[in-house]
Protein backbone atom coordinates (compact mmCIF):
# COMPACT_ATOMS: atom_id res chain seq x y z
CA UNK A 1 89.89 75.26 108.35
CA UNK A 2 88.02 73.75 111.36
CA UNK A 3 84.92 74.48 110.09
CA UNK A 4 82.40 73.81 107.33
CA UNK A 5 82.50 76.64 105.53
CA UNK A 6 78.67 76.97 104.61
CA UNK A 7 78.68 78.24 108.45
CA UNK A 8 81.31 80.11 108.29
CA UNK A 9 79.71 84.06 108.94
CA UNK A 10 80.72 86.69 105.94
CA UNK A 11 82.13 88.98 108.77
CA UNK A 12 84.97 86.16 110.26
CA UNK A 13 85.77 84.92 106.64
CA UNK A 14 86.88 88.50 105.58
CA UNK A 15 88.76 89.23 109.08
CA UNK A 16 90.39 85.42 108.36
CA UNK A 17 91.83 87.04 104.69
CA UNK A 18 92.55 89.89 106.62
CA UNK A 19 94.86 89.14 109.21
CA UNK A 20 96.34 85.58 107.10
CA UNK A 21 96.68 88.46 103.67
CA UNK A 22 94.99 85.40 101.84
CA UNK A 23 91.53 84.50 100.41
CA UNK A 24 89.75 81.42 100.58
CA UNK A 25 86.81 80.15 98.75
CA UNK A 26 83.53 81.83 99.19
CA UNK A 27 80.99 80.32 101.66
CA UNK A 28 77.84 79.29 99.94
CA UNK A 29 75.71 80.93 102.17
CA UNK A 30 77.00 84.00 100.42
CA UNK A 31 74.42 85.06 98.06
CA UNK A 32 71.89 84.49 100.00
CA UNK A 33 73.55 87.33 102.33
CA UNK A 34 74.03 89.41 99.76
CA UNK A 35 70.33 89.38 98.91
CA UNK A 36 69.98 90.82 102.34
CA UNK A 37 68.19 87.63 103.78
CA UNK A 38 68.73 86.11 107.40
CA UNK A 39 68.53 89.38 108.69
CA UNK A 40 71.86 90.91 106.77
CA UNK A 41 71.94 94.34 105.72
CA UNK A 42 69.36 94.66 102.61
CA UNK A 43 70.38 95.76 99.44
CA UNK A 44 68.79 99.10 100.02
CA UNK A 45 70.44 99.85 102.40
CA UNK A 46 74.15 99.06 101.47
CA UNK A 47 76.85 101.13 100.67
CA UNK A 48 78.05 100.13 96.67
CA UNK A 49 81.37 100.96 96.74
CA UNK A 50 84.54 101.05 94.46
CA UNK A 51 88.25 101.69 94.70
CA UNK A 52 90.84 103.34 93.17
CA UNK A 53 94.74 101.72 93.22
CA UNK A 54 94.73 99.38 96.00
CA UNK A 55 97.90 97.27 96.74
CA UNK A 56 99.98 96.69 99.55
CA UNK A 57 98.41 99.42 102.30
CA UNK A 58 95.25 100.24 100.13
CA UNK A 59 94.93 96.03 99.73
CA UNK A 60 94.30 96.23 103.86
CA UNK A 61 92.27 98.99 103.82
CA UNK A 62 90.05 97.10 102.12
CA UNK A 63 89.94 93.86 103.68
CA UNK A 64 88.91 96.17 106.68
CA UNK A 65 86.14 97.79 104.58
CA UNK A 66 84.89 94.49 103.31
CA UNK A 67 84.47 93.47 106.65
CA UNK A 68 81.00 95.26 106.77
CA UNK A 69 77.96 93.99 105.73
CA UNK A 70 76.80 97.09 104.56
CA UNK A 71 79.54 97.45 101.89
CA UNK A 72 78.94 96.39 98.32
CA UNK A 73 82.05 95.70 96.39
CA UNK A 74 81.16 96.48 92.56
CA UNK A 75 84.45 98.14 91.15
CA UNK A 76 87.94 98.87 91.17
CA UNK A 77 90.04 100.89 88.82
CA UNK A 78 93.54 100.49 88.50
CA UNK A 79 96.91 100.57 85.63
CA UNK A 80 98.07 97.23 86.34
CA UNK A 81 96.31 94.30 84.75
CA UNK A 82 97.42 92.27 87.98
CA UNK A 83 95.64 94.25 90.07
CA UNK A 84 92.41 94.66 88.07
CA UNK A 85 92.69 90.48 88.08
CA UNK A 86 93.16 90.47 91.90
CA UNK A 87 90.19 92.48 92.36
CA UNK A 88 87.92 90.78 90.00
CA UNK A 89 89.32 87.51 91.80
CA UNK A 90 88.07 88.71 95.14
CA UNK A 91 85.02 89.95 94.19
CA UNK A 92 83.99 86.17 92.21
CA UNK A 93 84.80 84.39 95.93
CA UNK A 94 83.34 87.27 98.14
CA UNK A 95 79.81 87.26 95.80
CA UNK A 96 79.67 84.32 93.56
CA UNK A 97 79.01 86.07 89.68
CA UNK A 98 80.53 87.90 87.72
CA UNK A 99 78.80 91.50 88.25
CA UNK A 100 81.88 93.32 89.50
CA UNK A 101 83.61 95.61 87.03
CA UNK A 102 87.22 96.74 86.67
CA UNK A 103 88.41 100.18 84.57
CA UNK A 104 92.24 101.00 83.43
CA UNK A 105 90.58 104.69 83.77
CA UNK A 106 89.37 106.00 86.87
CA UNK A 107 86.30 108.31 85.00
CA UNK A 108 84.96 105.26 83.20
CA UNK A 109 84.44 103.82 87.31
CA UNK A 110 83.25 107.39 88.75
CA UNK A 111 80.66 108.39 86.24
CA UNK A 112 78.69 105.25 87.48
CA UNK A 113 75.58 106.55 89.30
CA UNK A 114 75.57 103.26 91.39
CA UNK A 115 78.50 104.12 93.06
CA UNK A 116 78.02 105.56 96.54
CA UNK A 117 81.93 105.91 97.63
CA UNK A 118 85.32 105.43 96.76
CA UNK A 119 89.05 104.03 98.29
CA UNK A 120 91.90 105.86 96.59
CA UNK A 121 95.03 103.89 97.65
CA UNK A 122 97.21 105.20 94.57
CA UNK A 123 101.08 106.36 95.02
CA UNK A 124 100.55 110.31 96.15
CA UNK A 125 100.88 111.83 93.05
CA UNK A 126 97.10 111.09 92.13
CA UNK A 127 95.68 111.43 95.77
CA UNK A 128 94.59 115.16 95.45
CA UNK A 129 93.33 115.15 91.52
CA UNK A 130 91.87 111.37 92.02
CA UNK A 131 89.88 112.92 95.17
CA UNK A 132 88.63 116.21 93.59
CA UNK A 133 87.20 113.98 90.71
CA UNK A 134 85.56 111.88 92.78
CA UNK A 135 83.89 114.96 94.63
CA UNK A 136 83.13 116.40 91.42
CA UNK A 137 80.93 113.11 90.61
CA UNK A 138 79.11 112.98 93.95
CA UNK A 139 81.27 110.24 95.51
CA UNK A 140 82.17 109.61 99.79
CA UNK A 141 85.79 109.49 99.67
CA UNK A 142 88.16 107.28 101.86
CA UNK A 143 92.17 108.52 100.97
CA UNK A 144 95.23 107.08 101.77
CA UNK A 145 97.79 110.01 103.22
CA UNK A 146 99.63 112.05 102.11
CA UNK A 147 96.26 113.64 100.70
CA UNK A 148 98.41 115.90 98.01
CA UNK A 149 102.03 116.93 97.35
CA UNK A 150 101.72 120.95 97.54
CA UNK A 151 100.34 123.98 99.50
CA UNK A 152 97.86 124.33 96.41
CA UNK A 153 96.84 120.50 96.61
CA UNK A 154 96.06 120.73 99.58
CA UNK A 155 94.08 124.11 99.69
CA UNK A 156 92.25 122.66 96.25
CA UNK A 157 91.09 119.70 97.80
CA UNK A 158 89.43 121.11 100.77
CA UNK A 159 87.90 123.55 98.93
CA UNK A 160 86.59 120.63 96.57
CA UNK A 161 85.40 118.66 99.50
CA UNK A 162 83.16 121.29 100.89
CA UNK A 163 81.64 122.46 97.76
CA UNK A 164 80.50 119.42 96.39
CA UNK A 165 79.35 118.42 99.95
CA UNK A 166 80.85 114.57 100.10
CA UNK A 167 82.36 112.92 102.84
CA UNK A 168 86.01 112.56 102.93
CA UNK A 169 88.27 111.02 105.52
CA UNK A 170 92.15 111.00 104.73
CA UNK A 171 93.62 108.04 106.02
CA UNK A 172 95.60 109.34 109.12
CA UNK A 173 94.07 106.60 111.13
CA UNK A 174 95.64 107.61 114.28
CA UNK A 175 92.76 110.42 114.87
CA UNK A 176 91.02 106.97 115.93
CA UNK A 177 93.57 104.63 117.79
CA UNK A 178 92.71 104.85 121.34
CA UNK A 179 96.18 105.86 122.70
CA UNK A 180 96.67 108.80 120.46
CA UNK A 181 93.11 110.06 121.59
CA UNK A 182 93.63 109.65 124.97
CA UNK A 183 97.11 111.76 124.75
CA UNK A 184 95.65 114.44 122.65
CA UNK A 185 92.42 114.46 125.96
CA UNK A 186 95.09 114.52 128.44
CA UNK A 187 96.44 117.79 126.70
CA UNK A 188 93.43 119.30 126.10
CA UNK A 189 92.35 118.72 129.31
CA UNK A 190 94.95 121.36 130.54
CA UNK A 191 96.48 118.47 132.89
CA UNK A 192 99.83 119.28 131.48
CA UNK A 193 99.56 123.00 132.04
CA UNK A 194 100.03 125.65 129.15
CA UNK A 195 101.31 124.08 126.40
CA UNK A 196 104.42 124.91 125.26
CA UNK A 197 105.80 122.22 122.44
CA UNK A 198 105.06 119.32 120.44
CA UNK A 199 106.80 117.04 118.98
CA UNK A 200 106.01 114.87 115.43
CA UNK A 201 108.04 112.21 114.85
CA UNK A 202 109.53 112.73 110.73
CA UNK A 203 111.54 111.39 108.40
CA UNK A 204 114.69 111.97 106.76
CA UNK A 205 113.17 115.21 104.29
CA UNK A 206 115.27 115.01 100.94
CA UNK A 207 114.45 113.83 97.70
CA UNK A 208 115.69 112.79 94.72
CA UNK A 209 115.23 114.57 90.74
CA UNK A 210 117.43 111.53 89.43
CA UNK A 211 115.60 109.22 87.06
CA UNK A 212 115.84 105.20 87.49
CA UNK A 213 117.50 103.67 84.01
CA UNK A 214 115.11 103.37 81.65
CA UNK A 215 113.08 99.97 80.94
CA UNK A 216 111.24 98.11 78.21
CA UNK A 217 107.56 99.76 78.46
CA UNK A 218 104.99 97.29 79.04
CA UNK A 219 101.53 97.36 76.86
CA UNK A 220 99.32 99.87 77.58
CA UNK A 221 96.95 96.94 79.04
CA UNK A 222 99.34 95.29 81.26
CA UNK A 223 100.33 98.70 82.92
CA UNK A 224 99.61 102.14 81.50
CA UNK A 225 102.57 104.10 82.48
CA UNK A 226 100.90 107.30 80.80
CA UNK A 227 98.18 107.15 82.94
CA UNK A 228 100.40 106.20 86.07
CA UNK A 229 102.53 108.89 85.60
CA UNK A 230 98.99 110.84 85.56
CA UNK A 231 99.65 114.65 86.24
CA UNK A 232 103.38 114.04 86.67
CA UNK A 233 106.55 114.95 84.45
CA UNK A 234 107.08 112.36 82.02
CA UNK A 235 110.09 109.92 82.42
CA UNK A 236 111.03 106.96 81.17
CA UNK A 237 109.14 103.40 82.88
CA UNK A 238 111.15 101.26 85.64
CA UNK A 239 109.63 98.79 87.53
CA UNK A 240 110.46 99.56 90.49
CA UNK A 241 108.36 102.93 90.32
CA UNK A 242 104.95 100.92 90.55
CA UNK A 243 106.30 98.14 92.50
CA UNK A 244 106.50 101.22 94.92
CA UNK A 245 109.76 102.55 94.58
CA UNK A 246 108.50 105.96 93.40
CA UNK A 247 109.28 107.33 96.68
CA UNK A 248 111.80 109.47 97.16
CA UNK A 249 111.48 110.95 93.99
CA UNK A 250 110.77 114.55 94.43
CA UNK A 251 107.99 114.02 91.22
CA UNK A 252 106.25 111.46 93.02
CA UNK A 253 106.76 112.20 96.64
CA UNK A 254 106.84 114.81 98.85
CA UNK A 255 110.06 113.91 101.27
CA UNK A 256 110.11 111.95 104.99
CA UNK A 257 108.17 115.28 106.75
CA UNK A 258 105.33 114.65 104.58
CA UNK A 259 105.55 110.89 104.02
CA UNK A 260 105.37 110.55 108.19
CA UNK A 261 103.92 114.23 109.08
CA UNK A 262 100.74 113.94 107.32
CA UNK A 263 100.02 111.32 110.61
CA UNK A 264 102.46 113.33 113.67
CA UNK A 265 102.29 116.67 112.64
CA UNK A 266 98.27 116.25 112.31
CA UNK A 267 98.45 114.74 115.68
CA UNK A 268 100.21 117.76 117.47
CA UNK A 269 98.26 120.27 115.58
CA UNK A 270 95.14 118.29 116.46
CA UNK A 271 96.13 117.93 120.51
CA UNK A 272 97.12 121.87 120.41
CA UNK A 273 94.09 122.73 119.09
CA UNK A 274 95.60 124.10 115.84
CA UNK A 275 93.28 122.16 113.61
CA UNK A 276 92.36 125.67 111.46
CA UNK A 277 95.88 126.89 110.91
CA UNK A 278 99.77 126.37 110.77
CA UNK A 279 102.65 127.57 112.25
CA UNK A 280 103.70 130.86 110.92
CA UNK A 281 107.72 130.05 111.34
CA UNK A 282 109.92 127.70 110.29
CA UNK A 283 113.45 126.92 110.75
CA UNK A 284 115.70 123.94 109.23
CA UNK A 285 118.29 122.64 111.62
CA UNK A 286 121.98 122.56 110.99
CA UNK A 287 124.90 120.03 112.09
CA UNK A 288 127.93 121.37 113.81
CA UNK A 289 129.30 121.43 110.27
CA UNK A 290 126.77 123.63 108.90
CA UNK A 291 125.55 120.48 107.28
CA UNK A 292 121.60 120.02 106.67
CA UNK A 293 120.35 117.91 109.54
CA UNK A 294 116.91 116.52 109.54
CA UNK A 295 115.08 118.63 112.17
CA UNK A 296 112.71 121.64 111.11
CA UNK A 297 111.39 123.78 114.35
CA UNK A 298 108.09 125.86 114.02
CA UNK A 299 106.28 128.39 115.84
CA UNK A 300 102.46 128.83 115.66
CA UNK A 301 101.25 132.44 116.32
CA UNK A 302 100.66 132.11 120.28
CA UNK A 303 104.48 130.89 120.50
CA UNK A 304 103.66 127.28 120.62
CA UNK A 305 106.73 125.44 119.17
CA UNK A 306 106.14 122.60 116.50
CA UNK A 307 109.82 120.12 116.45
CA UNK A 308 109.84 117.99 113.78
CA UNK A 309 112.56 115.37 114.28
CA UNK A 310 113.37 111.50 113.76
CA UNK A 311 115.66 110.85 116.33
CA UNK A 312 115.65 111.02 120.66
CA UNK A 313 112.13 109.04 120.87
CA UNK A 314 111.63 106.93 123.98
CA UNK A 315 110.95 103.82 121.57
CA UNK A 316 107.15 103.74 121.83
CA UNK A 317 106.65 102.87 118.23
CA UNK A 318 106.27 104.72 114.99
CA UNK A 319 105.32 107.73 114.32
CA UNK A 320 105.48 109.00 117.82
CA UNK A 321 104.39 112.15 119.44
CA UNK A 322 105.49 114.29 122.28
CA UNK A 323 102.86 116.95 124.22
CA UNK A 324 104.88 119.49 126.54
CA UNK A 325 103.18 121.51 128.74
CA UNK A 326 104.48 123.76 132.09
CA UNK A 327 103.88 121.05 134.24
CA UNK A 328 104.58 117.79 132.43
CA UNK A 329 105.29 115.87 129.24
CA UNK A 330 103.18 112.51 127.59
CA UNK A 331 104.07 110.14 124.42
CA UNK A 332 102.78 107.74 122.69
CA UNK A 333 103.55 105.94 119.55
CA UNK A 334 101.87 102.95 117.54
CA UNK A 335 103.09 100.14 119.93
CA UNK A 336 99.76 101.68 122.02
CA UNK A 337 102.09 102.26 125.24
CA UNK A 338 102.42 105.51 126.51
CA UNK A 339 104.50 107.32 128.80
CA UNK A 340 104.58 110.54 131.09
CA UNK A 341 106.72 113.29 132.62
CA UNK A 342 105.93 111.84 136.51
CA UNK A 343 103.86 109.99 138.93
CA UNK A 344 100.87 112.35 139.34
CA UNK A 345 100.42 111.72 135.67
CA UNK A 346 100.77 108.07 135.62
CA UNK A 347 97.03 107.34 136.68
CA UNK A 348 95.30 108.55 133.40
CA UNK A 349 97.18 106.14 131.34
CA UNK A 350 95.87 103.14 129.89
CA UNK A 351 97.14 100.29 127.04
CA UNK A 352 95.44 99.81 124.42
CA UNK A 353 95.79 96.97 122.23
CA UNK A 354 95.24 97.96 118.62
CA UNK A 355 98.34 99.31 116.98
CA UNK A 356 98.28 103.10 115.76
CA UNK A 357 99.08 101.40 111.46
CA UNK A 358 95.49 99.41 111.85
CA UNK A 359 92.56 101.04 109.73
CA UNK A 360 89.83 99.26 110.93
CA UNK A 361 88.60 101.97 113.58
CA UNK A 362 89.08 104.73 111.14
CA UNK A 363 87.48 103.01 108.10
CA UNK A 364 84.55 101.97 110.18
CA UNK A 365 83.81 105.93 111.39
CA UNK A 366 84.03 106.77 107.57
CA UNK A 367 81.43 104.21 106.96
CA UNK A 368 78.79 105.44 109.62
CA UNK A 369 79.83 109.06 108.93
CA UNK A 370 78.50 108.12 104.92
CA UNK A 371 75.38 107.14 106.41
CA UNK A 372 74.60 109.83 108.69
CA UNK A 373 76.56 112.89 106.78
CA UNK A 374 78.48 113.83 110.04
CA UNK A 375 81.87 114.98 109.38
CA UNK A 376 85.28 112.62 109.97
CA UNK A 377 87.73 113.22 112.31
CA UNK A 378 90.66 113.29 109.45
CA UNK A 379 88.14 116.07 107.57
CA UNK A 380 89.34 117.62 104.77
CA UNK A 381 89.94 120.44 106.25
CA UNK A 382 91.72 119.52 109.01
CA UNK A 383 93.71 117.12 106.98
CA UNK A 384 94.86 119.88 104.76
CA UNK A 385 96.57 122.33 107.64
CA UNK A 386 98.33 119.29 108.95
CA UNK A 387 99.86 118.96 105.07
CA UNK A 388 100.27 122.41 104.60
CA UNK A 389 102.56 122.63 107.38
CA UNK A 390 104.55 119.88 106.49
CA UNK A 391 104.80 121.30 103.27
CA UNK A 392 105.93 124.87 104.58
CA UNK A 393 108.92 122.76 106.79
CA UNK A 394 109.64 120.89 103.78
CA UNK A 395 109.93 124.26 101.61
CA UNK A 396 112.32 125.71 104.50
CA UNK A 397 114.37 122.64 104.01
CA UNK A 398 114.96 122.47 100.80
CA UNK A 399 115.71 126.42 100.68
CA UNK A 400 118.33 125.89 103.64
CA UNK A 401 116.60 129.18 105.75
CA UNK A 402 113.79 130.14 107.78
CA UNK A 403 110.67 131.00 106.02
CA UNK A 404 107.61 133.32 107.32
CA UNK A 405 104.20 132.25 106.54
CA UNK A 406 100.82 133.76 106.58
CA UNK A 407 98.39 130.84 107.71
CA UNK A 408 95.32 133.06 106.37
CA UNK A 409 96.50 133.49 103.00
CA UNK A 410 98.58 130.75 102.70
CA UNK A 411 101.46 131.96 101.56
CA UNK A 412 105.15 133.14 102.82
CA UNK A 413 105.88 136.73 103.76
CA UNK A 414 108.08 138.70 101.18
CA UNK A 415 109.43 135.90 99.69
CA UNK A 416 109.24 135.05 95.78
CA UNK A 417 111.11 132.04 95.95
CA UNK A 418 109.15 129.98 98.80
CA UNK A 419 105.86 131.24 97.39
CA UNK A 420 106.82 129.24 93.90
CA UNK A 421 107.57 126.67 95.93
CA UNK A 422 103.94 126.02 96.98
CA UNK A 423 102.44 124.85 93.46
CA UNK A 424 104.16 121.90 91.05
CA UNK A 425 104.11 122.40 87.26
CA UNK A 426 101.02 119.98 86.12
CA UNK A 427 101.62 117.74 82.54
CA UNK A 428 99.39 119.06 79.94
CA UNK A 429 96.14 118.05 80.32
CA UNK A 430 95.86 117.43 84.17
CA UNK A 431 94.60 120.72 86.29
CA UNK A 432 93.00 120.98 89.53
């Protein structure tokens, strides 16, 4: 480093570890800063925060988080002794003692009184029961998508969230990457005429029920596989589940419309101003050969149609989105370009820089919405339609037919199967 690190500001060192996905030692001036002197954020006033299973994605969510000077890092929770160690690590550079705690069980973390709010960056399976705990103990919550792996997760959650009155923000960041705002603005500004369709760029839906070969299970202290497993059908441990390779197992995961519709199909239902309901119709696509393909098409209630696809994208970036209207089409993906129908539409574009996987935007409205109580953008509530109807396409899917739902009640029309198809069997012991 160029410079002597006892001038180094708190703010550039964590943006340094950030974008290099490395830590360096901590600058001295640190605890003076965390004392709240030199003008810094006072004690009083910070947020004391904690997380929940951070690695890989849930590891940058909270560089970006640490990045404030309001945030107090006292906690983390997680089944792997490695990552309890990383944590503890980060916290001895970032604040110089040895004050910062770490739990093998996420109760023993959220029944602290001192803790203000909460990341939960597990694998999906815990998202919805980790997040309704936290509510139940008082906690802001910041959750990496999908938010829950059913109808009923989803539904629960919500309900959770607004009756324990916390602050929750699911982590489809795009709600706050400037290209995908200024595409849903351009809709809503009725500058593409009556909208017709949108498009949410998905995944390839299926699962798999087969079980990895069986391994050697680690001690309970190195990684507690009971408690990973969590509210999940028991199977035998393989590394590669919580080295990440849980998805695509139906148990764990909830298929490629979820995995990447919890961000596009949120954005479409958030540019049509659907944001309180789901599309009462959906229809799996077939192959010429009457094989499965990977498309499910939806209608909402006024006759907008919902396509859910992975392939004909103009190469914009990940998880893309298309806005039709009577008198023009615009999409955008994460690259931040964006592109239009024609020329009259051309002038309201702009680039924007940030790419639609960064955090930092969304993870800094969390942290002023936890200070003034306003509600997110990714709300609970608006976060759980956008699952729901993933969930609905993915239920059509996997039954090979069209399905009718009922938005209001939330649940399909004369039809036994789908409607079992909205829950998952818990392990005993785990309930909503």
């Amino acid at each position: 480093m160029s410079v002597p690190q006892n001038s180094m500001k708190r703010r550039d060192f964590l943006k340094t570890a950030a974008l290099t996905g490395t830590m360096v030692s901590a600058p001295s001036v640190m605890a003076g800063k965390v004392l709240g002197l030199d003008g810094n954020t006072a004690p009083s006033e910070k947020i004391i925060f904690g997380t929940i299973g951070v690695r890989s994605r849930g590891w940058g969510d909270l560089q970006c988080f640490l990045t404030h000077e309001n945030i107090q890092y006292v906690a983390n929770c997680d089944i792997r002794r490695d990552q309890r160690e990383r944590n503890m690590d980060l916290a001895k550079q970032l604040y110089g003692d040895n004050s910062f705690k770490t739990y093998v069980d996420m109760n023993e973390l959220l029944i602290r009184d001192d803790i203000d709010a909460v990341l939960i960056a597990t694998g999906d399976r815990w998202h919805t029961m980790a997040s309704i705990t936290a509510a139940k103990h008082g906690k802001d919550v910041y959750c990496e998508k999908p938010l829950s792996l059913t109808i009923e997760e989803s539904r629960a959650l919500a309900n959770a969230v607004n009756r324990y009155g916390i602050i929750y923000q699911a982590g489809t960041q795009r709600r706050n990457i400037g290209n995908f705002m200024l595409a849903a603005k351009i809709v809503q500004s009725g500058k593409l005429g009556k909208i017709t369709e949108v498009h949410a760029n998905t995944l390839w839906p299926a699962t798999t029920h087969d079980w990895l070969p069986a391994q050697a299970e680690p001690a309970p202290a190195d990684v507690d596989w009971d408690k990973w497993l969590g509210p999940c059908p028991w199977r035998p441990f393989n590394q590669r589940y919580i080295d990440g390779g849980w998805r695509g197992h139906f148990d764990f995961h909830g298929g490629g419309i979820l995995e990447w519709g919890s961000h596009t199909v949120d954005l479409c239902q958030w540019a049509a101003m659907k944001d309180d309901t789901a599309p009462v119709r959906y229809e799996p696509q077939f192959n010429e050969d009457g094989s499965k393909g990977g498309e499910v098409h939806a209608w909402y209630a006024d006759g907008v149609k919902l396509v859910m696809r992975s392939s004909g994208w103009l190469g914009l970036g990940t998880c893309s989105a298309r806005y039709v209207g009577e008198d023009g089409w615009i999409e955008t993906g994460d690259s931040g370009r964006m592109a239009v129908s024609d020329d009259a539409l051309r002038g309201e574009l702009k680039y924007f820089g940030m790419p639609g996987t960064s955090p930092t935007t969304h993870i800094a409205e969390f942290i002023d919405c936890v200070k003034t109580r306003r509600n997110p953008a990714a709300n609970a509530n608006v976060a759980a339609q956008s699952h729901i109807a993933s969930h609905c396409a993915y239920i059509a899917w996997q039954l090979g037919r069209a399905v009718e739902f009922d938005p209001v009640k939330e649940e399909f029309i004369n039809d036994e199967e789908a409607n079992r198809m909205r829950s998952r069997a818990y392990r005993d012991g785990y309930t909503l």
